[in-house]
C-alpha atoms as a PDB file:
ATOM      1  CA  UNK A   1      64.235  52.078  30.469  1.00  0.00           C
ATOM      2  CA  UNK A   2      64.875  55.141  32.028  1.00  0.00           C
ATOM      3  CA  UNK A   3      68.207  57.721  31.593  1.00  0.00           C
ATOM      4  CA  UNK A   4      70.067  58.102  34.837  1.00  0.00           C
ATOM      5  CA  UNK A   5      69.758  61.686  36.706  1.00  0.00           C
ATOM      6  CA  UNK A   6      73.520  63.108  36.986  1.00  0.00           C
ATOM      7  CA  UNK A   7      73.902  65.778  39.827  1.00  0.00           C
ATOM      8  CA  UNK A   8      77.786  66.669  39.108  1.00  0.00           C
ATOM      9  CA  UNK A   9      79.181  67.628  35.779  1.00  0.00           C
ATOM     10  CA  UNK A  10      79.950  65.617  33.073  1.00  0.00           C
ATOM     11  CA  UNK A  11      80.783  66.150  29.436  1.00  0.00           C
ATOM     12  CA  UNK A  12      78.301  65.045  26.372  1.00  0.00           C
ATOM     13  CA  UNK A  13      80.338  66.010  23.285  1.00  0.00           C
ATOM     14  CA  UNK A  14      81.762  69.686  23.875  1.00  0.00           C
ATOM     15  CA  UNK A  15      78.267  70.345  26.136  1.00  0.00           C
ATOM     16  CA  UNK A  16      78.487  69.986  29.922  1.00  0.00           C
ATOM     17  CA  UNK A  17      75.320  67.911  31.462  1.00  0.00           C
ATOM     18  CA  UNK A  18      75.522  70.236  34.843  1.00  0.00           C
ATOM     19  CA  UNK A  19      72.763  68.141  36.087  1.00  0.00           C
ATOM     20  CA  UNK A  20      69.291  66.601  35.077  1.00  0.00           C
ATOM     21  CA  UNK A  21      68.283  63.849  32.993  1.00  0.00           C
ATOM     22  CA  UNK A  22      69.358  63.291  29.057  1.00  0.00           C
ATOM     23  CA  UNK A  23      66.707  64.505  26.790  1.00  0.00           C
ATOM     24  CA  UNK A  24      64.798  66.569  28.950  1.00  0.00           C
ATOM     25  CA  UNK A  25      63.871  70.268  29.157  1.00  0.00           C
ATOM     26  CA  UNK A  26      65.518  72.971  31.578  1.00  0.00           C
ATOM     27  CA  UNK A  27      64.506  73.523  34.863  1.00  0.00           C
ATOM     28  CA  UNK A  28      64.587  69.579  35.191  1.00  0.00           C
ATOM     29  CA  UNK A  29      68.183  69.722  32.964  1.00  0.00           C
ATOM     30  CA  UNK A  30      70.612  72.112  32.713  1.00  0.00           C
ATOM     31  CA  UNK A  31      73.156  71.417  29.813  1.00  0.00           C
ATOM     32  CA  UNK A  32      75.256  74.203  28.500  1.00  0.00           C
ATOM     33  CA  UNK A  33      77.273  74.382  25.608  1.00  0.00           C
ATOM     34  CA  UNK A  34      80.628  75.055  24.513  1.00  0.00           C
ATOM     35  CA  UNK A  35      80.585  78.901  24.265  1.00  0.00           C
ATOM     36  CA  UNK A  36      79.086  78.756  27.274  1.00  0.00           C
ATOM     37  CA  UNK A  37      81.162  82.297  28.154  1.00  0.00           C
ATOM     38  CA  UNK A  38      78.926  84.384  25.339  1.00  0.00           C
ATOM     39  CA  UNK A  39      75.826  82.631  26.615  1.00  0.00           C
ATOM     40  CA  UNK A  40      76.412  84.290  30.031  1.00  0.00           C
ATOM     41  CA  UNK A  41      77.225  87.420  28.005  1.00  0.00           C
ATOM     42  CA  UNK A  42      73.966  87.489  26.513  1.00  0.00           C
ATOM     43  CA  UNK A  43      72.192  87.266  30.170  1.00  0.00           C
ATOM     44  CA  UNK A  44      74.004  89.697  31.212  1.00  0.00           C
ATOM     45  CA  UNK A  45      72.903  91.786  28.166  1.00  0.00           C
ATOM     46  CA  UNK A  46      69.618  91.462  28.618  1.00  0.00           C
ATOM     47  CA  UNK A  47      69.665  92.131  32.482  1.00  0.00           C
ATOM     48  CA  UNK A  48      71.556  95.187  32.900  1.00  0.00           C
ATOM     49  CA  UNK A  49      69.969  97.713  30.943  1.00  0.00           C
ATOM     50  CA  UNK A  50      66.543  96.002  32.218  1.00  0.00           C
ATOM     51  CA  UNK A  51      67.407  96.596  35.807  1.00  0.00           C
ATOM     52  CA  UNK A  52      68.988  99.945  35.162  1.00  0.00           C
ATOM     53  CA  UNK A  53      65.877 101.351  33.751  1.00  0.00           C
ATOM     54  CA  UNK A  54      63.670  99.818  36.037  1.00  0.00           C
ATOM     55  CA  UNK A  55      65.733 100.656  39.225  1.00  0.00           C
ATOM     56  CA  UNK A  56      66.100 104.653  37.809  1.00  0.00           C
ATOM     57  CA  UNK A  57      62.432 104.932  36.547  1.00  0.00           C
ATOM     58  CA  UNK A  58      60.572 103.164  39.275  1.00  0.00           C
ATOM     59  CA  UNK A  59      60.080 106.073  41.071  1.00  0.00           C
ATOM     60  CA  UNK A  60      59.025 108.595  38.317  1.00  0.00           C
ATOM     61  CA  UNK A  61      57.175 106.515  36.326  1.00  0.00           C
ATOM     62  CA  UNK A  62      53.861 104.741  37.098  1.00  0.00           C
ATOM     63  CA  UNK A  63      53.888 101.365  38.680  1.00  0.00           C
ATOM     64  CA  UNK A  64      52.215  99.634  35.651  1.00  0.00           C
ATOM     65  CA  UNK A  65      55.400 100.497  33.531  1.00  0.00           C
ATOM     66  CA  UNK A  66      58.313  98.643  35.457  1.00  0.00           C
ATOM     67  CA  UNK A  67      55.779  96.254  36.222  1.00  0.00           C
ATOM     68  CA  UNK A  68      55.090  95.579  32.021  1.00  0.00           C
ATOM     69  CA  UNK A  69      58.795  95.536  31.463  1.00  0.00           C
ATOM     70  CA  UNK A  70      59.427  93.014  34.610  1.00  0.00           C
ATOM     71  CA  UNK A  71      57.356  90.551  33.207  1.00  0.00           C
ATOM     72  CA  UNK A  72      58.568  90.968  29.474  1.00  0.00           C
ATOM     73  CA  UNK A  73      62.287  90.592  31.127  1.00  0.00           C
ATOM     74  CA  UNK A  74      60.776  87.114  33.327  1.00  0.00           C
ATOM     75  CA  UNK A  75      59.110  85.625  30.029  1.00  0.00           C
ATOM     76  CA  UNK A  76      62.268  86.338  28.000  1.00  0.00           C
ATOM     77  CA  UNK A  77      64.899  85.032  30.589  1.00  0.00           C
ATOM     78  CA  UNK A  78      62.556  82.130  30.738  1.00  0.00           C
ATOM     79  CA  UNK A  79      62.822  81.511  27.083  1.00  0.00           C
ATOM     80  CA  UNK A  80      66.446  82.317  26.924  1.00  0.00           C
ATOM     81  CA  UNK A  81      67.199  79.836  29.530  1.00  0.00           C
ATOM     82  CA  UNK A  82      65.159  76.964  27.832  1.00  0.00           C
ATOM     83  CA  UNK A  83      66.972  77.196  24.871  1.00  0.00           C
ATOM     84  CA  UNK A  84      70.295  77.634  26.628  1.00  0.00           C
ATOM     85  CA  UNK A  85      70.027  75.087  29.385  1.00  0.00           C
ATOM     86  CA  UNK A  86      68.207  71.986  27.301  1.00  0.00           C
ATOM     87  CA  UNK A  87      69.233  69.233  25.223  1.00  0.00           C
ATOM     88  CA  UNK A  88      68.970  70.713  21.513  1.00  0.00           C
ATOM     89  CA  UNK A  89      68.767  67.142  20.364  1.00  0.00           C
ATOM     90  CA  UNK A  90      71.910  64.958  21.069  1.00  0.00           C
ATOM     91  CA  UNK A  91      71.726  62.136  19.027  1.00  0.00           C
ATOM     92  CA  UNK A  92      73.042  59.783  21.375  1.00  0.00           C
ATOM     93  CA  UNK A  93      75.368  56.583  20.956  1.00  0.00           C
ATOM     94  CA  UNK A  94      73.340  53.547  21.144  1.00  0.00           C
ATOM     95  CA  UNK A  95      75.921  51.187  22.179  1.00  0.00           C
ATOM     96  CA  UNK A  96      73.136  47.601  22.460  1.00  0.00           C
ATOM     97  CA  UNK A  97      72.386  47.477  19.634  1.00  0.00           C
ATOM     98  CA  UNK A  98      74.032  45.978  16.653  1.00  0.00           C
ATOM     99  CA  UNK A  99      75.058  48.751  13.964  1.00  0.00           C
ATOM    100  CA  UNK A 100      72.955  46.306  11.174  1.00  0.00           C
ATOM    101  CA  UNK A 101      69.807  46.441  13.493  1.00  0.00           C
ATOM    102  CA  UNK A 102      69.835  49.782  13.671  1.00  0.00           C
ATOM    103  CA  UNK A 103      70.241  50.968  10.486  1.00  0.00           C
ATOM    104  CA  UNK A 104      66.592  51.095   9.988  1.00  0.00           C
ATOM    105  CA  UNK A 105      64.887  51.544  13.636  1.00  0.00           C
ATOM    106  CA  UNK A 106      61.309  52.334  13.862  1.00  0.00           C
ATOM    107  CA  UNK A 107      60.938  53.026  10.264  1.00  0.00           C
ATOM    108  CA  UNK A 108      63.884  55.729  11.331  1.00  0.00           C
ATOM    109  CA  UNK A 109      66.452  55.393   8.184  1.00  0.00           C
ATOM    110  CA  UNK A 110      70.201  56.149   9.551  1.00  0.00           C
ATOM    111  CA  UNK A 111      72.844  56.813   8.336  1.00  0.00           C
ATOM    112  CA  UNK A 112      76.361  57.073   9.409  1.00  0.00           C
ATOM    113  CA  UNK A 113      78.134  59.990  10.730  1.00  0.00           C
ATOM    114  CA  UNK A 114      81.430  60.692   9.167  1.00  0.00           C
ATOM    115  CA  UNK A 115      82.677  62.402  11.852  1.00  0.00           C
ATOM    116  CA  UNK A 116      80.975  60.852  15.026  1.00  0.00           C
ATOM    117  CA  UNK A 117      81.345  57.247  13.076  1.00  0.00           C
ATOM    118  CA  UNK A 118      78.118  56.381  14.786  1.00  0.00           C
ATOM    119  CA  UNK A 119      74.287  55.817  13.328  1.00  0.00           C
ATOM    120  CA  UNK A 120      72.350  58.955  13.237  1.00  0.00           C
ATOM    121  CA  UNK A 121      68.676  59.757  11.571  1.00  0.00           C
ATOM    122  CA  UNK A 122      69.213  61.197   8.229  1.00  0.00           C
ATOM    123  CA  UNK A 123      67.551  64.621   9.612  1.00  0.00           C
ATOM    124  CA  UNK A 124      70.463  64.572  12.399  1.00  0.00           C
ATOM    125  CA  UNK A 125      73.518  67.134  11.026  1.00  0.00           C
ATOM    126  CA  UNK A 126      77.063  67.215  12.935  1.00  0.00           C
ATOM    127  CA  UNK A 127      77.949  70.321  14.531  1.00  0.00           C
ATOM    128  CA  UNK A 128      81.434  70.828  14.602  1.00  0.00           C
ATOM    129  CA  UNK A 129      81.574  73.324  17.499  1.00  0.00           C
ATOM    130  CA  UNK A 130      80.012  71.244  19.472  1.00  0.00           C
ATOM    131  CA  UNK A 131      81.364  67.806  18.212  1.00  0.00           C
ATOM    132  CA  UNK A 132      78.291  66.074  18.257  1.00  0.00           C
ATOM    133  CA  UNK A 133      75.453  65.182  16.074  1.00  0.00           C
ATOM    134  CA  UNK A 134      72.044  67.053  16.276  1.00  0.00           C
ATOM    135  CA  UNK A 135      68.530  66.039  15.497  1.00  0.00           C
ATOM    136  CA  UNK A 136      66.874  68.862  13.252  1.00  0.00           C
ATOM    137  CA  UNK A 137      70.299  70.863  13.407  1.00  0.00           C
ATOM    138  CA  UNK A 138      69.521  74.612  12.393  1.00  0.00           C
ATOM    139  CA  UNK A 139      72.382  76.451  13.638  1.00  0.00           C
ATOM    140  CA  UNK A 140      75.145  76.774  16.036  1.00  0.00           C
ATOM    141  CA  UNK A 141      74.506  79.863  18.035  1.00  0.00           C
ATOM    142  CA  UNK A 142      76.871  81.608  20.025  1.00  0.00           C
ATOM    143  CA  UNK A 143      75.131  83.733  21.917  1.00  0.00           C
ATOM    144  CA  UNK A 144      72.515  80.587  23.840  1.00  0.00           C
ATOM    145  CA  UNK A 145      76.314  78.711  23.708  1.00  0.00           C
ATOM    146  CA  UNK A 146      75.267  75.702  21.842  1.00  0.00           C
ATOM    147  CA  UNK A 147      73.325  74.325  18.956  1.00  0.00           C
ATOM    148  CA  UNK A 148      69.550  75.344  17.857  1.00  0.00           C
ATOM    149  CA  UNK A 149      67.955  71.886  17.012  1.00  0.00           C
ATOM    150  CA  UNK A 150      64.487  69.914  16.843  1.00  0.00           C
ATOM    151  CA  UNK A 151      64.484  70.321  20.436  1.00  0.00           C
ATOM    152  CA  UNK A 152      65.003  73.654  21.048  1.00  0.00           C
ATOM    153  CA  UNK A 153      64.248  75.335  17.809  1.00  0.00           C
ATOM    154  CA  UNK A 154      60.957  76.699  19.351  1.00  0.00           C
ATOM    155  CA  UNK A 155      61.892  78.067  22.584  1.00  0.00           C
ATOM    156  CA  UNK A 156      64.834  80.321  20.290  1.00  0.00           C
ATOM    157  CA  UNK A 157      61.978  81.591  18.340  1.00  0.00           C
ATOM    158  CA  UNK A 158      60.299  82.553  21.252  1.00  0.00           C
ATOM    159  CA  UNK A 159      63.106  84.093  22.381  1.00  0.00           C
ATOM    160  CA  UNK A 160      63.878  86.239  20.015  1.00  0.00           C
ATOM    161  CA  UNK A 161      60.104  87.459  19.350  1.00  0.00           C
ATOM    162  CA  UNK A 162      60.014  88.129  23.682  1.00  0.00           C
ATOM    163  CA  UNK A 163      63.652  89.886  23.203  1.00  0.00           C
ATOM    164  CA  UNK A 164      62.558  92.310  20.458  1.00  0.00           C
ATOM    165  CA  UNK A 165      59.348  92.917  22.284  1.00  0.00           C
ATOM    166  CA  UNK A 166      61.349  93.802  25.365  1.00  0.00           C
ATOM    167  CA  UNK A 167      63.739  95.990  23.865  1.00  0.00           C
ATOM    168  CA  UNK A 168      61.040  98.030  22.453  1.00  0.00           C
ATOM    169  CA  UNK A 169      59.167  98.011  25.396  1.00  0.00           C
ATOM    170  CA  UNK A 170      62.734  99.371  27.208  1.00  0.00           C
ATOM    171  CA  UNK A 171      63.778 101.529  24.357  1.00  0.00           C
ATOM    172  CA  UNK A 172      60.231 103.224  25.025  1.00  0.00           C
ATOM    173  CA  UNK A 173      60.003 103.652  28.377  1.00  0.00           C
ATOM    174  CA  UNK A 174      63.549 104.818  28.319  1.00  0.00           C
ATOM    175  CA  UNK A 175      62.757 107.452  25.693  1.00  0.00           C
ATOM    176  CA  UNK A 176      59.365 108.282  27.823  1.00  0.00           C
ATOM    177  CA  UNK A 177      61.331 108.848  31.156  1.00  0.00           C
ATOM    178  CA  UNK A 178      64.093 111.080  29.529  1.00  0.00           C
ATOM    179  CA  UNK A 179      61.930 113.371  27.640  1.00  0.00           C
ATOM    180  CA  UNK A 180      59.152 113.816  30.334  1.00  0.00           C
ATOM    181  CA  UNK A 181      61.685 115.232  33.024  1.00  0.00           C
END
């Protein structure tokens, strides 16, 4: 049984399924939460400065340098978009089966959701931001626009250890380029 593929917007909870697949991984989804204005904030953080040093230094500095801090910016967009664009883990509503049945699925215990007043896994957590129910729910972040889950908990940590290498990696070439002229 396979999930249909939307191609126009439609709303899962308080996240928008732009277009893609359920339960699958951006570039073949992209879902985006609802603070989806701080989440293109945050790329717009993190490209600025990085072109603005790159476009000022290239010509002063040697090649290898805006080259070092191009890639760091690539790897970190890439991990930033993962996390922002991707299913975080949606526990879905499994509407054919009866609620008895599914109370224990797989060797899955559920229980129900208080808020959602559907069965979800007992390591599933409702978000109220985003008004649904989240497999391995470890925070509601802001600044990717949507939940951090089972899903995308790894890609976030990636993100943030690519981010703080790249802001070093700025923060020194900046500091390089001023005091050498």
């Amino acid at each position: 049984l396979t999930t249909p593929c939307y191609c126009w917007p439609r709303y899962v909870g308080q996240h928008i399924l732009l277009c893609g697949r359920k339960r699958t991984y951006f570039p073949m989804q992209c879902m985006i939460g609802p603070d989806w204005p701080c989440m293109c904030l945050t790329y717009s953080l993190i490209l600025v400065p990085s072109i603005v040093f790159m476009w000022k230094a290239l010509g002063d500095l040697h090649w290898a340098v805006p080259t070092v801090i191009g890639v760091s910016l690539f790897a970190t967009l890439c991990a930033f978009s993962i996390t922002a664009c991707s299913d975080p883990g949606i526990v879905y509503h499994a509407s054919d089966y009866s609620l008895n049945a599914m109370r224990i699925e797989g060797g899955i215990q559920r229980i129900e959701c208080g808020q959602c007043k559907m069965l979800r896994p007992t390591t599933a957590s409702h978000c109220y931001e985003c008004k649904l129910c989240i497999e391995g729910l470890d925070h509601h972040c802001p600044w990717t626009g949507k939940c951090i889950g089972k899903r995308t908990i790894f890609y976030f940590h990636a993100f943030l250890v690519l981010l703080c290498i790249h802001i070093c990696l700025v923060l020194v070439g900046t500091l390089y380029f001023v005091t050498s002229r």
